[in-house]
N, C-alpha and C. Protein backbone atom coordinates (compact mmCIF):
# COMPACT_ATOMS: atom_id res chain seq x y z
N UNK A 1 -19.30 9.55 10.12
CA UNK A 1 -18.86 9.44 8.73
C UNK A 1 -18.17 8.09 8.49
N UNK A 2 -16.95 7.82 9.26
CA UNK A 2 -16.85 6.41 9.31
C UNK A 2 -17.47 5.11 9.63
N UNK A 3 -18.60 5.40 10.21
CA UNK A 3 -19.47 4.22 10.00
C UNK A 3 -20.09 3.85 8.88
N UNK A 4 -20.37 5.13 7.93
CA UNK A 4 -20.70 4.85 5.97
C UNK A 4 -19.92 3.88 5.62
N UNK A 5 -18.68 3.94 5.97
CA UNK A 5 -17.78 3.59 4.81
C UNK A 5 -17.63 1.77 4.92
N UNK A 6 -17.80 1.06 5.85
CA UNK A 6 -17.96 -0.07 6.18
C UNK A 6 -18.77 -0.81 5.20
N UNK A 7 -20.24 -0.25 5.25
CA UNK A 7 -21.27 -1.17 4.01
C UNK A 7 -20.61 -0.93 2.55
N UNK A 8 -20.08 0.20 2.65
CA UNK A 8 -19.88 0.66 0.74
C UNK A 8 -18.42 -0.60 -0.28
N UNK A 9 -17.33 -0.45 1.47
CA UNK A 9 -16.16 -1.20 1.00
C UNK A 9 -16.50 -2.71 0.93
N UNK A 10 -17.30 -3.44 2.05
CA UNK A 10 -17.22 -4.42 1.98
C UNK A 10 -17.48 -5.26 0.99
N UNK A 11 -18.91 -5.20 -0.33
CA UNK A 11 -19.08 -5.12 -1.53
C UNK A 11 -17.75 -5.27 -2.19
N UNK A 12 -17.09 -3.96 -2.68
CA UNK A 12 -16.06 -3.55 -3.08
C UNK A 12 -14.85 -4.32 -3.16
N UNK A 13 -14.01 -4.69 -1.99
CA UNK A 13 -13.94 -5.23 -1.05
C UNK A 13 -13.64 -7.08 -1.53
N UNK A 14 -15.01 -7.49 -1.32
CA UNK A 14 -15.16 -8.76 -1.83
C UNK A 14 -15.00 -8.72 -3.41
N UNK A 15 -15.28 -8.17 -4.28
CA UNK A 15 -15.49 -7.83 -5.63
C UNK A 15 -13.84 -8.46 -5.93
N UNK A 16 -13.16 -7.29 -5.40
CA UNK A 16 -11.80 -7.39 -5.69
C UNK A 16 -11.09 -9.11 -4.91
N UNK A 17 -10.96 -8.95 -3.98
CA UNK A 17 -10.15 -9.70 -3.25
C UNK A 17 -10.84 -11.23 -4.11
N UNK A 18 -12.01 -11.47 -3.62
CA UNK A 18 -12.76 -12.92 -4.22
C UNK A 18 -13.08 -12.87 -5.49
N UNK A 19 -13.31 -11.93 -6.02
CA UNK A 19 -13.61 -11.80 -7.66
C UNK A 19 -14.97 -11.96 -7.67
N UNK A 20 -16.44 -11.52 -6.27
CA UNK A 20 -17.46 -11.41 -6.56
C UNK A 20 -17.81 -10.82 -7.70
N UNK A 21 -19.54 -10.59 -8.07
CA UNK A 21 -20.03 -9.67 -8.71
C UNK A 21 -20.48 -8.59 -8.08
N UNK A 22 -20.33 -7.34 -8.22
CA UNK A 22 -21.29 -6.15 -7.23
C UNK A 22 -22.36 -6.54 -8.20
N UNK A 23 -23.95 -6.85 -7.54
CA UNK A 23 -25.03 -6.87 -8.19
C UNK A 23 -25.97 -5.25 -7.57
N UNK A 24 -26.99 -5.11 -8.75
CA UNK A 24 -27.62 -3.92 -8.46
C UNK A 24 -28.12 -3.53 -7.15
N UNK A 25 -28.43 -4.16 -6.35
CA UNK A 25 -28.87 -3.92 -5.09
C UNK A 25 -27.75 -3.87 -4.05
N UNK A 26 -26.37 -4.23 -4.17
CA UNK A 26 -25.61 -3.48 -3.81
C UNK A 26 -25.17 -2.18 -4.09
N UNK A 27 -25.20 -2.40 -5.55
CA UNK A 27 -25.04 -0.63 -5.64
C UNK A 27 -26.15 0.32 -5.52
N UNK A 28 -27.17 -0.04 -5.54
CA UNK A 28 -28.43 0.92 -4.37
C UNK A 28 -28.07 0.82 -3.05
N UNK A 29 -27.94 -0.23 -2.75
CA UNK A 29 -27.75 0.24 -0.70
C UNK A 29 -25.91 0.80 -0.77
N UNK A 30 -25.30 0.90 -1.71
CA UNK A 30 -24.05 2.11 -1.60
C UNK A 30 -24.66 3.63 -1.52
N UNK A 31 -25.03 3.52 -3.12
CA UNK A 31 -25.65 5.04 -3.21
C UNK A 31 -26.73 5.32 -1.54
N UNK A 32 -27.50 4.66 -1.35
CA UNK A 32 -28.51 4.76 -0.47
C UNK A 32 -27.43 5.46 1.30
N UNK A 33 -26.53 4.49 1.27
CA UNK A 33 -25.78 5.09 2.72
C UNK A 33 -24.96 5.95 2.11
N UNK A 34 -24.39 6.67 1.04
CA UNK A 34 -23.76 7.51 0.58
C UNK A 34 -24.82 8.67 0.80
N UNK A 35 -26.13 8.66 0.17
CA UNK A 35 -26.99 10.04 0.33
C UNK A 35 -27.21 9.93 1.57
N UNK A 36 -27.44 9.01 2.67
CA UNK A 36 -28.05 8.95 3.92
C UNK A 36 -26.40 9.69 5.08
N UNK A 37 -25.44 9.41 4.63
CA UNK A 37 -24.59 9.97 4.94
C UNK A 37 -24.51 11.49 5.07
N UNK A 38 -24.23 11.59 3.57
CA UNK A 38 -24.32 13.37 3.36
C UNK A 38 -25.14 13.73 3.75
N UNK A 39 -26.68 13.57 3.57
CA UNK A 39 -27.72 14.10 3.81
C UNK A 39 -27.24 14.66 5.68
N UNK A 40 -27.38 13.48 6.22
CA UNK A 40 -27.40 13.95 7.84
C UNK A 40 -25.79 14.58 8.23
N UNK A 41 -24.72 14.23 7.02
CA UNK A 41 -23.63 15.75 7.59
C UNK A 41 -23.93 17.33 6.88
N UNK A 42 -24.73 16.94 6.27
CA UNK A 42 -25.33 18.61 5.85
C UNK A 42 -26.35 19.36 7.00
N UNK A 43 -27.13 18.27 7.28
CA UNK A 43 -28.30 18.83 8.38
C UNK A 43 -27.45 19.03 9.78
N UNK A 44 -26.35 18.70 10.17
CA UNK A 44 -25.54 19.22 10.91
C UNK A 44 -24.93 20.18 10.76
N UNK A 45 -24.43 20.53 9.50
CA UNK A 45 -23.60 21.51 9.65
C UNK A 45 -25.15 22.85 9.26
N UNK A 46 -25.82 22.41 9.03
CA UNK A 46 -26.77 23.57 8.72
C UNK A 46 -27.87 24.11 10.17
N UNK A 47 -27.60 23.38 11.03
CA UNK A 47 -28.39 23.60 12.53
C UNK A 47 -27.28 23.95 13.54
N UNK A 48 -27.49 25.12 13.88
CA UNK A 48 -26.01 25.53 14.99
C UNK A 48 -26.57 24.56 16.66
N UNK A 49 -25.03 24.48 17.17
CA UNK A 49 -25.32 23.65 18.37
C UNK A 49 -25.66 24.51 19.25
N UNK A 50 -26.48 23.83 20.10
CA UNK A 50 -26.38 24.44 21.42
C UNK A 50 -25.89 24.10 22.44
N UNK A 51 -25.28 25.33 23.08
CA UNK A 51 -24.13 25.18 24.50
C UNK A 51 -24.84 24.30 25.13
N UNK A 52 -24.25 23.69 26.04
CA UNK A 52 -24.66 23.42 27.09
C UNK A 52 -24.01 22.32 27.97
């Protein structure tokens, strides 16, 4: 989960601190590791582990 959060802030991040622009294709590859995130902590919590 903490490896998401790295691409989303850095954007962010720069925006603020330097006074970039977030342009659209940053905010697709946010949304994009935001669903790619959830997506694979849902498919975890929805497949039980096995011992071993």
């Amino acid at each position: 989960m903490t490896s998401g959060i790295e691409p989303i802030l850095n954007p962010v991040l720069a925006a603020i601190i330097c006074g970039e622009t977030i342009g659209p294709m940053s905010l697709a590859g946010g949304v994009l590791v935001v669903c790619s995130v959830l997506g694979y902590s849902l498919s975890q919590i929805k497949q039980p582990s096995v011992p071993g």
